[in-house]
PDB file of N, CA and C in Angstrom:
ATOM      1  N   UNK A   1      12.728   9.208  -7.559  1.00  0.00           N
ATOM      2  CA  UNK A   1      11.474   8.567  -7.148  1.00  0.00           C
ATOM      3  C   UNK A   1      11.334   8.685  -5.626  1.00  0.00           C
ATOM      4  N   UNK A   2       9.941   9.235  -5.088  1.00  0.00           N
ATOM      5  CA  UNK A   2      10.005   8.920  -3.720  1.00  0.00           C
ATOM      6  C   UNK A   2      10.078   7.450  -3.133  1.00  0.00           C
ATOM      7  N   UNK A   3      10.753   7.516  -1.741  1.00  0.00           N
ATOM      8  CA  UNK A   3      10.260   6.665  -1.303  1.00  0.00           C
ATOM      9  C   UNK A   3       8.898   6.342  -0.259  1.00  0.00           C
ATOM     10  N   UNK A   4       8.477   5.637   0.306  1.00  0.00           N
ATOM     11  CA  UNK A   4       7.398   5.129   0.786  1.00  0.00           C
ATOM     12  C   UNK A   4       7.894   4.334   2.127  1.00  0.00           C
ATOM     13  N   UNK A   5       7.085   4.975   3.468  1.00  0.00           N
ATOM     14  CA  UNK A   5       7.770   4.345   4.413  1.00  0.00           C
ATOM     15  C   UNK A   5       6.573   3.646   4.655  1.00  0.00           C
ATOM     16  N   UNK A   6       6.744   2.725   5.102  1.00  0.00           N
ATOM     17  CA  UNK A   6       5.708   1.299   5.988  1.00  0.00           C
ATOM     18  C   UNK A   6       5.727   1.399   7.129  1.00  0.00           C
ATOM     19  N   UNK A   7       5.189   1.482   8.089  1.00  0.00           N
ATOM     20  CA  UNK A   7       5.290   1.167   9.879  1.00  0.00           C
ATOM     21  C   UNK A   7       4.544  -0.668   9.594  1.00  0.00           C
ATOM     22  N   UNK A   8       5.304  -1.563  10.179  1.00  0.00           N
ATOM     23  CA  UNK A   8       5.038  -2.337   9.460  1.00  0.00           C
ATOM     24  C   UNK A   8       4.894  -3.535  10.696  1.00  0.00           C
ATOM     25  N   UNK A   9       4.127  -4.764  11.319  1.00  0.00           N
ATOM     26  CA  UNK A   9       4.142  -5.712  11.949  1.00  0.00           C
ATOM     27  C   UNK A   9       4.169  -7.300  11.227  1.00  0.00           C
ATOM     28  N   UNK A  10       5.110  -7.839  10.577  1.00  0.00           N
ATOM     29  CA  UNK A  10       5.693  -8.944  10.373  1.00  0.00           C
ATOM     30  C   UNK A  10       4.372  -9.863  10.767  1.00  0.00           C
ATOM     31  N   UNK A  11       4.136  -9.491  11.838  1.00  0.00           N
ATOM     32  CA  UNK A  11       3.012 -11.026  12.201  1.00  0.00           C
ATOM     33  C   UNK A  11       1.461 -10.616  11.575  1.00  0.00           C
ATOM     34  N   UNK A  12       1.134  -9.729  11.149  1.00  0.00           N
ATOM     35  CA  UNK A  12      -0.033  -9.081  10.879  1.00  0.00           C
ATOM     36  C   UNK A  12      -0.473  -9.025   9.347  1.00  0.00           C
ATOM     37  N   UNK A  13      -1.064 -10.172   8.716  1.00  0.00           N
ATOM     38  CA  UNK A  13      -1.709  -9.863   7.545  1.00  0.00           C
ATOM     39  C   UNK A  13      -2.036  -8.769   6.829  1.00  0.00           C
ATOM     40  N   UNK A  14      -2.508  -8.079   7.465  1.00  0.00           N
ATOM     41  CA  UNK A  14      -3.275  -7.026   6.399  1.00  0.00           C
ATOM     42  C   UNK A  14      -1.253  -6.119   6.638  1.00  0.00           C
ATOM     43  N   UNK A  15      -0.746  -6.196   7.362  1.00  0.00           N
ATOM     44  CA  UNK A  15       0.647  -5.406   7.192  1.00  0.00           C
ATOM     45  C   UNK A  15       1.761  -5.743   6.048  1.00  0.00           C
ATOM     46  N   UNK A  16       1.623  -6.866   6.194  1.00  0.00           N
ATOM     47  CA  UNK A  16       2.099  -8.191   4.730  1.00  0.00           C
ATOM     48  C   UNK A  16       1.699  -7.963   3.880  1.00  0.00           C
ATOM     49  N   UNK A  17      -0.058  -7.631   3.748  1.00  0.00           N
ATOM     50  CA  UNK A  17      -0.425  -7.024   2.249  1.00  0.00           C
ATOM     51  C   UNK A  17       0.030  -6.116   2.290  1.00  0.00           C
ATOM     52  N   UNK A  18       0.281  -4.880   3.156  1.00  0.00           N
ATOM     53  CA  UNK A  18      -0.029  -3.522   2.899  1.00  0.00           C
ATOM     54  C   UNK A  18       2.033  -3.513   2.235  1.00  0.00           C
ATOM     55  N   UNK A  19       2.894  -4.076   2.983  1.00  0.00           N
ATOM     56  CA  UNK A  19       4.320  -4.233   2.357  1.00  0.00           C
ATOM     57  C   UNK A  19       4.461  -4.772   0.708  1.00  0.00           C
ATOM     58  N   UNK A  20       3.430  -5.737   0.561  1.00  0.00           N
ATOM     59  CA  UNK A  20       3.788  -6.371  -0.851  1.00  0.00           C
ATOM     60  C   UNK A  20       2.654  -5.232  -1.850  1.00  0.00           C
ATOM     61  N   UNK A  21       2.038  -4.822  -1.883  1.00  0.00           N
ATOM     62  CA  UNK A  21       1.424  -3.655  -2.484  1.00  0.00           C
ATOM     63  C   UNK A  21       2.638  -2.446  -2.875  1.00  0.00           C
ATOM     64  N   UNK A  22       2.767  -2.081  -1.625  1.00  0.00           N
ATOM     65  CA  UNK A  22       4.091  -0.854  -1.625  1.00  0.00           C
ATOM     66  C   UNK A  22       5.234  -1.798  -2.732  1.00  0.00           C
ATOM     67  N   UNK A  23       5.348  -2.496  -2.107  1.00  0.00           N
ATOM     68  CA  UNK A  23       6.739  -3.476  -2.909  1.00  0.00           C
ATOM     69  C   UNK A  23       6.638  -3.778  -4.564  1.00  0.00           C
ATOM     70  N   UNK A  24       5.483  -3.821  -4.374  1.00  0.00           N
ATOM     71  CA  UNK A  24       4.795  -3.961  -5.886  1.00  0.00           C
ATOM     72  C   UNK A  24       4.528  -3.065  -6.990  1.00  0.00           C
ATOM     73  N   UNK A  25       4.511  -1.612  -6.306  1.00  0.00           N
ATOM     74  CA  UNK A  25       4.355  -0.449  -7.131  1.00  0.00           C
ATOM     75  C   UNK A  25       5.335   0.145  -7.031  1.00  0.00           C
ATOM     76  N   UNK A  26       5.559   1.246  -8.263  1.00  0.00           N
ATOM     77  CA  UNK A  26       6.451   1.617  -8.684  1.00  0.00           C
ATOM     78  C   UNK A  26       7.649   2.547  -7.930  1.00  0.00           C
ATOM     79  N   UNK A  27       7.296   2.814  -6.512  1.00  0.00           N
ATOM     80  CA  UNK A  27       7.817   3.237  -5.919  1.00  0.00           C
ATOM     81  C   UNK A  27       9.027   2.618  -4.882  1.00  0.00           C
ATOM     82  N   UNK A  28      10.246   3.291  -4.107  1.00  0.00           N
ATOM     83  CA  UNK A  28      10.985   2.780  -3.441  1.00  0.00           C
ATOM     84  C   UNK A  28      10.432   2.473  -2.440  1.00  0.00           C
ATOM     85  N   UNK A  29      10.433   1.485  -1.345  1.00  0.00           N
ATOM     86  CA  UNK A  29      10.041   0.975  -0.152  1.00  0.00           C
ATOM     87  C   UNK A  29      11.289   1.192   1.060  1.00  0.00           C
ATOM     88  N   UNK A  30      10.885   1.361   2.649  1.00  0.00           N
ATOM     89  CA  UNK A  30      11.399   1.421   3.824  1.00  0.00           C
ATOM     90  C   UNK A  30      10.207   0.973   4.618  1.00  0.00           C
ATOM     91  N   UNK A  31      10.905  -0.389   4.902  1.00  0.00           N
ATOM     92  CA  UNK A  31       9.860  -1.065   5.819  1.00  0.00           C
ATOM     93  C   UNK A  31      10.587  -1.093   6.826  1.00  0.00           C
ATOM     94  N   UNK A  32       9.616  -0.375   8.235  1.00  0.00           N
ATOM     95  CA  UNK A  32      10.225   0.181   9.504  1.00  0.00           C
ATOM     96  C   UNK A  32       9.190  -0.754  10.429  1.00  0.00           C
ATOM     97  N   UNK A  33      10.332  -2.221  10.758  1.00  0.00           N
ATOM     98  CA  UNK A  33       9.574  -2.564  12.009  1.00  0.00           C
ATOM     99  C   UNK A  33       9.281  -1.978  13.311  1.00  0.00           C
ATOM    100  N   UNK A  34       8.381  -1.282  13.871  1.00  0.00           N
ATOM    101  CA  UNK A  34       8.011  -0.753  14.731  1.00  0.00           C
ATOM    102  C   UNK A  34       7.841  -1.406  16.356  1.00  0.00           C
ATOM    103  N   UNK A  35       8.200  -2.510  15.927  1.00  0.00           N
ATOM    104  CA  UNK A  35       7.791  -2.758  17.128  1.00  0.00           C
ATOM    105  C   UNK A  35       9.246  -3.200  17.742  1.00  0.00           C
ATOM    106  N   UNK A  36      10.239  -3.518  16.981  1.00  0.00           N
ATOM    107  CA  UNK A  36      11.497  -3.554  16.749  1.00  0.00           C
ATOM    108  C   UNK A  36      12.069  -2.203  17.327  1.00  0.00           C
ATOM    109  N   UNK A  37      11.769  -0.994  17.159  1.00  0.00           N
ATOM    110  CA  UNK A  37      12.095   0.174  16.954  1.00  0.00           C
ATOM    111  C   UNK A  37      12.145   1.024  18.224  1.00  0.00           C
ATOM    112  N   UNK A  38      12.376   1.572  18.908  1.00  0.00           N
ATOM    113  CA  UNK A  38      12.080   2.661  19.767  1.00  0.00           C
ATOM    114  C   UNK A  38      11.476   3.943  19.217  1.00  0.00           C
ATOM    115  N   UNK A  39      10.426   3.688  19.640  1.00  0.00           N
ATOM    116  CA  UNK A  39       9.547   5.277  19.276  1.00  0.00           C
ATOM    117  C   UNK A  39       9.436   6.322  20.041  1.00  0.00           C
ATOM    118  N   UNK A  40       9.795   7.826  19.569  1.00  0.00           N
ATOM    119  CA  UNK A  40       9.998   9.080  20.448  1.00  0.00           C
ATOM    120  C   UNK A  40       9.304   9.275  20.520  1.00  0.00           C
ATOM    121  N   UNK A  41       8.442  10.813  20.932  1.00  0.00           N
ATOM    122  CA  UNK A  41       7.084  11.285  21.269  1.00  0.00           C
ATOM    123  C   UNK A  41       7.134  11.911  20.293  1.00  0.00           C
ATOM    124  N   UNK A  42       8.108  12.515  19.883  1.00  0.00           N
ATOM    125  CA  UNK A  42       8.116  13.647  18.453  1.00  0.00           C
ATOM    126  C   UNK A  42       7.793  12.838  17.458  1.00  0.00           C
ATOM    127  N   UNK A  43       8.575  11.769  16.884  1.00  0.00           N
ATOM    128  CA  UNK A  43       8.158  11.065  16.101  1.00  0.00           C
ATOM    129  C   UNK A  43       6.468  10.177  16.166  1.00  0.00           C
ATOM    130  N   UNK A  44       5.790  10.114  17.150  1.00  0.00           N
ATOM    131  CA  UNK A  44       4.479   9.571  17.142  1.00  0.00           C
ATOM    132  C   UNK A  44       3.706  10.786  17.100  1.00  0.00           C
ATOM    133  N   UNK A  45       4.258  12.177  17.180  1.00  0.00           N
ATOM    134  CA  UNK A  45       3.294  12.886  17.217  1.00  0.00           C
ATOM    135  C   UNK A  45       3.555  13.825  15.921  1.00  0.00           C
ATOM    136  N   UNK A  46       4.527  12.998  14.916  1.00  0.00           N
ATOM    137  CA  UNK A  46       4.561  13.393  13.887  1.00  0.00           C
ATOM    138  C   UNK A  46       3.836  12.548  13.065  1.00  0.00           C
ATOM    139  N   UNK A  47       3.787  11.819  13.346  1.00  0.00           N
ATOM    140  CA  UNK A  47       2.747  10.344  12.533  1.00  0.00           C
ATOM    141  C   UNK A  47       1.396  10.990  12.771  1.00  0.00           C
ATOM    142  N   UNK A  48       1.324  11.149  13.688  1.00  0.00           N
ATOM    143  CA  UNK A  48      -0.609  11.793  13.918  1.00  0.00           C
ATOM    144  C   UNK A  48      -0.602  12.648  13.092  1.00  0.00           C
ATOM    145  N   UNK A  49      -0.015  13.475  13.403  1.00  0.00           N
ATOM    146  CA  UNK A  49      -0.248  14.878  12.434  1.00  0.00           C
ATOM    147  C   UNK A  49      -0.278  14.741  11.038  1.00  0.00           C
ATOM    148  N   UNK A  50       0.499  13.462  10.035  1.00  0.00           N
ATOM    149  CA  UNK A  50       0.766  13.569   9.160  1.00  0.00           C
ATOM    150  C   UNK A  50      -0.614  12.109   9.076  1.00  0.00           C
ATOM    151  N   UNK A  51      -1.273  11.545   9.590  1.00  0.00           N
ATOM    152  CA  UNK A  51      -2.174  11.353   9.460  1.00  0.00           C
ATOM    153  C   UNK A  51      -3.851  11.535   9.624  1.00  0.00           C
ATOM    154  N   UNK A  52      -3.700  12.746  10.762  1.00  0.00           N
ATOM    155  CA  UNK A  52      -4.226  13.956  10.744  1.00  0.00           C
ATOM    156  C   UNK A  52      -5.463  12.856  11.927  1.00  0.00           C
ATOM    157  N   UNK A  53      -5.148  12.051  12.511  1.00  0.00           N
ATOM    158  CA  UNK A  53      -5.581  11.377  13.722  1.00  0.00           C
ATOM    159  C   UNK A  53      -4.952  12.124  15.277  1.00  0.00           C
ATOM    160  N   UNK A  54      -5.775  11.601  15.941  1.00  0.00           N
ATOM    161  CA  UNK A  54      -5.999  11.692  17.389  1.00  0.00           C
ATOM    162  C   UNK A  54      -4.737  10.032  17.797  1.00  0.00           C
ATOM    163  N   UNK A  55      -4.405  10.396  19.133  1.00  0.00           N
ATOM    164  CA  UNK A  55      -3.733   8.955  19.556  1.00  0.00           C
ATOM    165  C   UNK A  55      -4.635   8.044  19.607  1.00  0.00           C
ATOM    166  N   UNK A  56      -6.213   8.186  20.036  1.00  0.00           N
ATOM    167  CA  UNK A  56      -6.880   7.441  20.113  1.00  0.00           C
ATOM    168  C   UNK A  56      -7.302   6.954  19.410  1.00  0.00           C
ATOM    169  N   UNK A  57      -7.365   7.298  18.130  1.00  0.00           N
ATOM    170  CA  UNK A  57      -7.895   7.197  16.685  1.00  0.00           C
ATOM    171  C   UNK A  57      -7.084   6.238  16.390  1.00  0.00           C
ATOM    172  N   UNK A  58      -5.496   6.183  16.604  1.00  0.00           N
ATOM    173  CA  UNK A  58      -4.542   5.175  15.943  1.00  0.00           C
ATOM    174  C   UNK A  58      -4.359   3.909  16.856  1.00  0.00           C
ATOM    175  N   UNK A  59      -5.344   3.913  18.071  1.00  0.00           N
ATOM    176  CA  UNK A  59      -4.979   3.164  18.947  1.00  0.00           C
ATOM    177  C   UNK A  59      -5.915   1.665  18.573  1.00  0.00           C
ATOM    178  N   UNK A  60      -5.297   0.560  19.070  1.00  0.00           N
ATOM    179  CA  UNK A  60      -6.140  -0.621  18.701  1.00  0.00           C
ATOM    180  C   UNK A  60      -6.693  -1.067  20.153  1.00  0.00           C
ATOM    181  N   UNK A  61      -7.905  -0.969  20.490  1.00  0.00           N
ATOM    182  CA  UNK A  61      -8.432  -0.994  21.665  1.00  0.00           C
ATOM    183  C   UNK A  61      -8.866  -2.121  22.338  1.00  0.00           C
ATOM    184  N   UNK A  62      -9.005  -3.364  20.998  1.00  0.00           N
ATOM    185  CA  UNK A  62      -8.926  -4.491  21.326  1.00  0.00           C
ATOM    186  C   UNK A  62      -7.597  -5.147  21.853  1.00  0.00           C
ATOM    187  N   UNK A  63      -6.672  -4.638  22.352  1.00  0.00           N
ATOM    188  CA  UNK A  63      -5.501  -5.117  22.851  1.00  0.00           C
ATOM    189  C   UNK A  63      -5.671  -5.435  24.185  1.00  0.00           C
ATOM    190  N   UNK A  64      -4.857  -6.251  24.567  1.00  0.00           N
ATOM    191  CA  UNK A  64      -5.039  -6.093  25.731  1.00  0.00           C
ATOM    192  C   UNK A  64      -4.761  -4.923  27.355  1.00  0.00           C
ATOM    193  N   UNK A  65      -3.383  -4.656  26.581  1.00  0.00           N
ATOM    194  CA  UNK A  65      -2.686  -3.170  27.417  1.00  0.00           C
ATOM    195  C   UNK A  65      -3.819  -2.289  27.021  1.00  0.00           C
ATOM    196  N   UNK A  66      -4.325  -2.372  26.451  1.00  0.00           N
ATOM    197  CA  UNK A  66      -5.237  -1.135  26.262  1.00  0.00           C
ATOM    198  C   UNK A  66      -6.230  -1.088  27.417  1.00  0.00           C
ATOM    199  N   UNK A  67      -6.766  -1.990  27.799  1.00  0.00           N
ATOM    200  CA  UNK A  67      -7.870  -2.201  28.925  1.00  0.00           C
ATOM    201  C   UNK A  67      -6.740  -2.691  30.202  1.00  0.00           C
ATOM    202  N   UNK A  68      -5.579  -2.970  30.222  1.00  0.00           N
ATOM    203  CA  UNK A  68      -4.963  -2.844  31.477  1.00  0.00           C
ATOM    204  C   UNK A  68      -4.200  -1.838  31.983  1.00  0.00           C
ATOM    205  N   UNK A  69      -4.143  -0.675  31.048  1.00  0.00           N
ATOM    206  CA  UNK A  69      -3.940   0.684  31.214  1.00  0.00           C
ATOM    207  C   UNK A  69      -5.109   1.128  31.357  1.00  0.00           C
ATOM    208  N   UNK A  70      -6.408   0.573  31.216  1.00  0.00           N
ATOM    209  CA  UNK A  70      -7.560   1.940  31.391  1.00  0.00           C
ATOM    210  C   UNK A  70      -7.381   3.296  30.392  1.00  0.00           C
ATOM    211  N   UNK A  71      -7.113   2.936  29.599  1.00  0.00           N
ATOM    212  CA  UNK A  71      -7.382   3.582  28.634  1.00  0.00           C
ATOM    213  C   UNK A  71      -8.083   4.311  27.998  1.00  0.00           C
ATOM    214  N   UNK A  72      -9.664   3.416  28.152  1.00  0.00           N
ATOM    215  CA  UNK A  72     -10.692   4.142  27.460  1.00  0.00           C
ATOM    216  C   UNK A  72     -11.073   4.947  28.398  1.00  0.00           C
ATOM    217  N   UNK A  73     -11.084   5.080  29.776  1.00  0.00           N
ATOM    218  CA  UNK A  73     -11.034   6.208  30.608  1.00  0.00           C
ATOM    219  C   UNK A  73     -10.094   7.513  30.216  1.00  0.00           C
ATOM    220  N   UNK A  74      -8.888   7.196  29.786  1.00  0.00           N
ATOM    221  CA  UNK A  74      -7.797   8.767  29.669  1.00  0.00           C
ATOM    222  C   UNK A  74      -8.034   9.346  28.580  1.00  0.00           C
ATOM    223  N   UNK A  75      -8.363  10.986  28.682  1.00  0.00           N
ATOM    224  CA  UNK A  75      -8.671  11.977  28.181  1.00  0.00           C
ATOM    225  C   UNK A  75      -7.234  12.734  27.790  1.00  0.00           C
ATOM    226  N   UNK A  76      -6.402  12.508  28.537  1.00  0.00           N
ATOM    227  CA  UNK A  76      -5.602  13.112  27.878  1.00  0.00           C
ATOM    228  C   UNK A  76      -4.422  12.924  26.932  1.00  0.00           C
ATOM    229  N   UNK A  77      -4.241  13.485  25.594  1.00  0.00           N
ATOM    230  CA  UNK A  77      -3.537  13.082  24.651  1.00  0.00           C
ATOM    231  C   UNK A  77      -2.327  13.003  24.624  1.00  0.00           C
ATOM    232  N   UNK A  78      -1.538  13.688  25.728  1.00  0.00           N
ATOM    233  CA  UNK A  78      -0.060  13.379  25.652  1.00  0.00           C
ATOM    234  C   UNK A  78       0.176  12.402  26.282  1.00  0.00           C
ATOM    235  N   UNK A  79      -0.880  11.978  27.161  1.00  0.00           N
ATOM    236  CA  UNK A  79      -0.464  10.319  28.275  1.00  0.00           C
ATOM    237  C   UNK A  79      -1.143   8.914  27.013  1.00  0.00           C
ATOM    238  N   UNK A  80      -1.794   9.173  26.402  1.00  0.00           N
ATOM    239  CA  UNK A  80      -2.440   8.448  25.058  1.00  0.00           C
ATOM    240  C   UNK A  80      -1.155   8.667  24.335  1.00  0.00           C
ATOM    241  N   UNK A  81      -0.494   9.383  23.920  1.00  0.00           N
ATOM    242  CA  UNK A  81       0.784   9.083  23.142  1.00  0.00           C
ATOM    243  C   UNK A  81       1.570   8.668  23.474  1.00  0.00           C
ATOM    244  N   UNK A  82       1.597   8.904  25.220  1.00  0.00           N
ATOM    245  CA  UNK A  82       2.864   7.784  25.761  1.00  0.00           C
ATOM    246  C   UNK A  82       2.981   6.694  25.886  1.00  0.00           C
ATOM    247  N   UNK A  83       1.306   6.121  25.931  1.00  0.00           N
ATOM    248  CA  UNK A  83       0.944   4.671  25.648  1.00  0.00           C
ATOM    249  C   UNK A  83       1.555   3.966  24.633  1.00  0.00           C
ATOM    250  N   UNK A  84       1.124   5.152  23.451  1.00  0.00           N
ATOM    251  CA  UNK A  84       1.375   4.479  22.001  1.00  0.00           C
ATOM    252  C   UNK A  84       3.214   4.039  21.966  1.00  0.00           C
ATOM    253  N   UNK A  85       3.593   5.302  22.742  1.00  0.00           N
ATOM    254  CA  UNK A  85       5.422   5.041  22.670  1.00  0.00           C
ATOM    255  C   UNK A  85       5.546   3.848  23.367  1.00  0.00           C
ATOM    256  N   UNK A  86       4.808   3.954  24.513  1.00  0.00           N
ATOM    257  CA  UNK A  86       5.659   2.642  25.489  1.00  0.00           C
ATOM    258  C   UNK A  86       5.025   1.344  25.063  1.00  0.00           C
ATOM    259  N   UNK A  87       4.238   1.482  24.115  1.00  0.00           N
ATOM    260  CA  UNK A  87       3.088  -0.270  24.085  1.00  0.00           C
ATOM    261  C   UNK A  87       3.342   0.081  22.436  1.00  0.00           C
ATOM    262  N   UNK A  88       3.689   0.206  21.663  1.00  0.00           N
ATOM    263  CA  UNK A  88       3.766   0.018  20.038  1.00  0.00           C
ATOM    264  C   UNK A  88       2.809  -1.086  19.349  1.00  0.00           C
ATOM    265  N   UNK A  89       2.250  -2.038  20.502  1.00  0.00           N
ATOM    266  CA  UNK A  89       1.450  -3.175  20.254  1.00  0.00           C
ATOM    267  C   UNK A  89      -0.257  -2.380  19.680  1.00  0.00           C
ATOM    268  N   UNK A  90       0.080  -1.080  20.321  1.00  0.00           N
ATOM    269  CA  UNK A  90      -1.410  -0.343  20.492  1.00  0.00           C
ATOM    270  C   UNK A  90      -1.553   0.501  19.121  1.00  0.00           C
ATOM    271  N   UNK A  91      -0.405   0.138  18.326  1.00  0.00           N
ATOM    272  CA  UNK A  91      -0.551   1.192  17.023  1.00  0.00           C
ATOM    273  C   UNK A  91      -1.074   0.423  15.742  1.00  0.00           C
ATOM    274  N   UNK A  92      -2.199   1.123  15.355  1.00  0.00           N
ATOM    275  CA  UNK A  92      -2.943  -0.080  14.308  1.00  0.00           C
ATOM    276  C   UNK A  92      -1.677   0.097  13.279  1.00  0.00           C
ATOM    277  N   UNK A  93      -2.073  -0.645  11.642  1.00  0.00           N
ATOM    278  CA  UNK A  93      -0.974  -1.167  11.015  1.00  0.00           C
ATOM    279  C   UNK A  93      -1.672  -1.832   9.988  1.00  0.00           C
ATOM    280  N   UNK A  94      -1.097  -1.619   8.809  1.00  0.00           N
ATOM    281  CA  UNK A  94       0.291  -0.715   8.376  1.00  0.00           C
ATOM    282  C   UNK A  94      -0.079   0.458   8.917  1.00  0.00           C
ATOM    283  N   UNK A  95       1.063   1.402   9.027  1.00  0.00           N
ATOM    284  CA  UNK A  95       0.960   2.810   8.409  1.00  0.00           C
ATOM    285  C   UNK A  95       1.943   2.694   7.085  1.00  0.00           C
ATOM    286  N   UNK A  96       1.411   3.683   5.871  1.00  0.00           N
ATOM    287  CA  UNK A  96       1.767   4.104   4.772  1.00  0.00           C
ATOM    288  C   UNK A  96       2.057   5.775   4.883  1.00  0.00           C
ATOM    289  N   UNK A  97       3.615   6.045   4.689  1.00  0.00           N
ATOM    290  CA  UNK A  97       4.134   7.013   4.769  1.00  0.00           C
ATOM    291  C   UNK A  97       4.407   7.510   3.794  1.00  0.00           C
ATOM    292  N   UNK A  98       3.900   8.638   2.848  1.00  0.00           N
ATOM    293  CA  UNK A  98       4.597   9.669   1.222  1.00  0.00           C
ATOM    294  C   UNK A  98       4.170  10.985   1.818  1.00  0.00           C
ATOM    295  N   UNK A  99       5.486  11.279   1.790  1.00  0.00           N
ATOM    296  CA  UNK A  99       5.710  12.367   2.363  1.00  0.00           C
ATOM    297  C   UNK A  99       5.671  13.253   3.596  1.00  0.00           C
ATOM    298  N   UNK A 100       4.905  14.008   3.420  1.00  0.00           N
ATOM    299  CA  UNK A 100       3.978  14.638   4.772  1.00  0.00           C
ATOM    300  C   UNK A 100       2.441  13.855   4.916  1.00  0.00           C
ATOM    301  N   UNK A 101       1.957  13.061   4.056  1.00  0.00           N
ATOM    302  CA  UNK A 101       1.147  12.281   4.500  1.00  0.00           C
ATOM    303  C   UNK A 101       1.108  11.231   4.903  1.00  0.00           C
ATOM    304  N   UNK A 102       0.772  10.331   5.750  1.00  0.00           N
ATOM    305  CA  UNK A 102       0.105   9.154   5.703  1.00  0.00           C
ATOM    306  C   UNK A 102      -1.147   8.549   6.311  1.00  0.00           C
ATOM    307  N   UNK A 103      -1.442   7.122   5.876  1.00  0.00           N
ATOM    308  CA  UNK A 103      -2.706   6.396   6.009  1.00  0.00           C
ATOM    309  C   UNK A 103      -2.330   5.228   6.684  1.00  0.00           C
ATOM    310  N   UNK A 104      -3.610   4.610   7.289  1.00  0.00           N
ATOM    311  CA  UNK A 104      -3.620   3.599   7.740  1.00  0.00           C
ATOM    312  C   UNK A 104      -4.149   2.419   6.331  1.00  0.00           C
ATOM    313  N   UNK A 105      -3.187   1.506   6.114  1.00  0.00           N
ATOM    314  CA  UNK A 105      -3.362   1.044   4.868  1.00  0.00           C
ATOM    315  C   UNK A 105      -4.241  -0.019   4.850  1.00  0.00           C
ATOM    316  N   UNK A 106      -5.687  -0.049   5.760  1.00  0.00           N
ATOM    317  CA  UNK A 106      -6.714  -0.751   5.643  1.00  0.00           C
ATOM    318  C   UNK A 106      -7.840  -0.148   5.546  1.00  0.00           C
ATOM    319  N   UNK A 107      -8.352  -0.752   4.297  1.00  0.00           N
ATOM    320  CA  UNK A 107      -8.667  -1.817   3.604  1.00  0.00           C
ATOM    321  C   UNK A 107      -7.181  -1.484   2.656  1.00  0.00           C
ATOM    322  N   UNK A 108      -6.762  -2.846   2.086  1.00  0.00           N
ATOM    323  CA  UNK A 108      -6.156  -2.770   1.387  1.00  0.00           C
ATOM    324  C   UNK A 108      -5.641  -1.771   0.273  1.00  0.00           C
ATOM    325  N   UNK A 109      -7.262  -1.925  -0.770  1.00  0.00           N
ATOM    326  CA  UNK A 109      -7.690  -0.671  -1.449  1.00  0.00           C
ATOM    327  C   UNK A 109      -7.083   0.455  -1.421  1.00  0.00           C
ATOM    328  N   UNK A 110      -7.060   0.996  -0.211  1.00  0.00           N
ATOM    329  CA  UNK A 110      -6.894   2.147   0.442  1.00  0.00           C
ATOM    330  C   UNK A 110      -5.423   2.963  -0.348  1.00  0.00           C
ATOM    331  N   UNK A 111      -4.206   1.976  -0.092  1.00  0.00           N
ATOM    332  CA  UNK A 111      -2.960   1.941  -0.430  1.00  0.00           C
ATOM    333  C   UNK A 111      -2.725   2.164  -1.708  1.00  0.00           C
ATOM    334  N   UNK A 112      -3.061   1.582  -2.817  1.00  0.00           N
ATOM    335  CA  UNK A 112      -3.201   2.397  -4.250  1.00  0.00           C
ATOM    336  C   UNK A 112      -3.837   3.342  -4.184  1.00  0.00           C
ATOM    337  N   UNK A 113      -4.568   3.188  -3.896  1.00  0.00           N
ATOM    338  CA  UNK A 113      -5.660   5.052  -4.172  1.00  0.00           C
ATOM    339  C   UNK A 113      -4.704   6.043  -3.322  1.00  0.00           C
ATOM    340  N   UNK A 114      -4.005   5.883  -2.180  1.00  0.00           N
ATOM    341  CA  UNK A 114      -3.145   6.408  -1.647  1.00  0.00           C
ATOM    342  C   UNK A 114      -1.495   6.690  -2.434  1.00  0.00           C
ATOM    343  N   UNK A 115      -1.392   5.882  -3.031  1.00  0.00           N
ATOM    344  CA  UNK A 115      -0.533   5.818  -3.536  1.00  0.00           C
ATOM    345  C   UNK A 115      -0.349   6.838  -4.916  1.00  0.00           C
ATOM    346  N   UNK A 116      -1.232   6.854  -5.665  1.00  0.00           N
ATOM    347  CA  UNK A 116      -1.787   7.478  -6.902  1.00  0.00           C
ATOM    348  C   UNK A 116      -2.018   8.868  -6.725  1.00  0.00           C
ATOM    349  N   UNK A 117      -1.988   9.145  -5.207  1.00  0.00           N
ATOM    350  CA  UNK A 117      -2.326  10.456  -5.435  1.00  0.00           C
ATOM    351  C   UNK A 117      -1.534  11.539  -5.201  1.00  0.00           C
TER     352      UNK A 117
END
């Protein structure tokens, strides 16, 4: 059976659903606190790819580091990924990991239909 990785924030509701969903279906679970974690550049820029997003795309802009980095000013994507490495606060959530794909597991919904396929 595969397993199913989570990028996962403990304090974050819709991340809690998106863990007890995974937990719930028939598949194995790896719930990877992220914020816990040290994140490489290879590894965040393997997450994009395998979610087929931009850094900016995965970024949560309502944060606050986000507007005290100036952010929505930077154009460029490898200094936007270094954000994401050095601020992990800036990475929306869940991510849902099978395989070479994953999703951002909101709306809920999302995660079975993801899952199923």
């Amino acid at each position: 059976m595969q397993t199913i990785s989570i990028w996962h924030n403990p304090r974050c509701t819709k991340s809690r659903e998106g863990v007890k969903i995974v937990e719930d279906s028939e598949y194995e679970s790896n719930v990877i606190k992220y914020l816990d974690k040290e994140i490489s550049v290879v590894e965040m820029k393997n997450i994009l790819q395998s979610l087929g997003m931009t850094a900016r795309e995965l970024m949560r802009t309502t944060e606050a580091v986000y507007k005290e980095l100036k952010l929505k000013e930077e154009m460029d994507e490898d200094k936007l990924i270094e954000a994401l490495v050095s601020n992990p606060k800036l990475i929306q959530r869940p991510i849902i990991i099978k395989g070479d794909k994953a999703i951002i597991g909101r709306p809920a919904s999302s995660i079975l239909e993801f899952l199923n396929t």
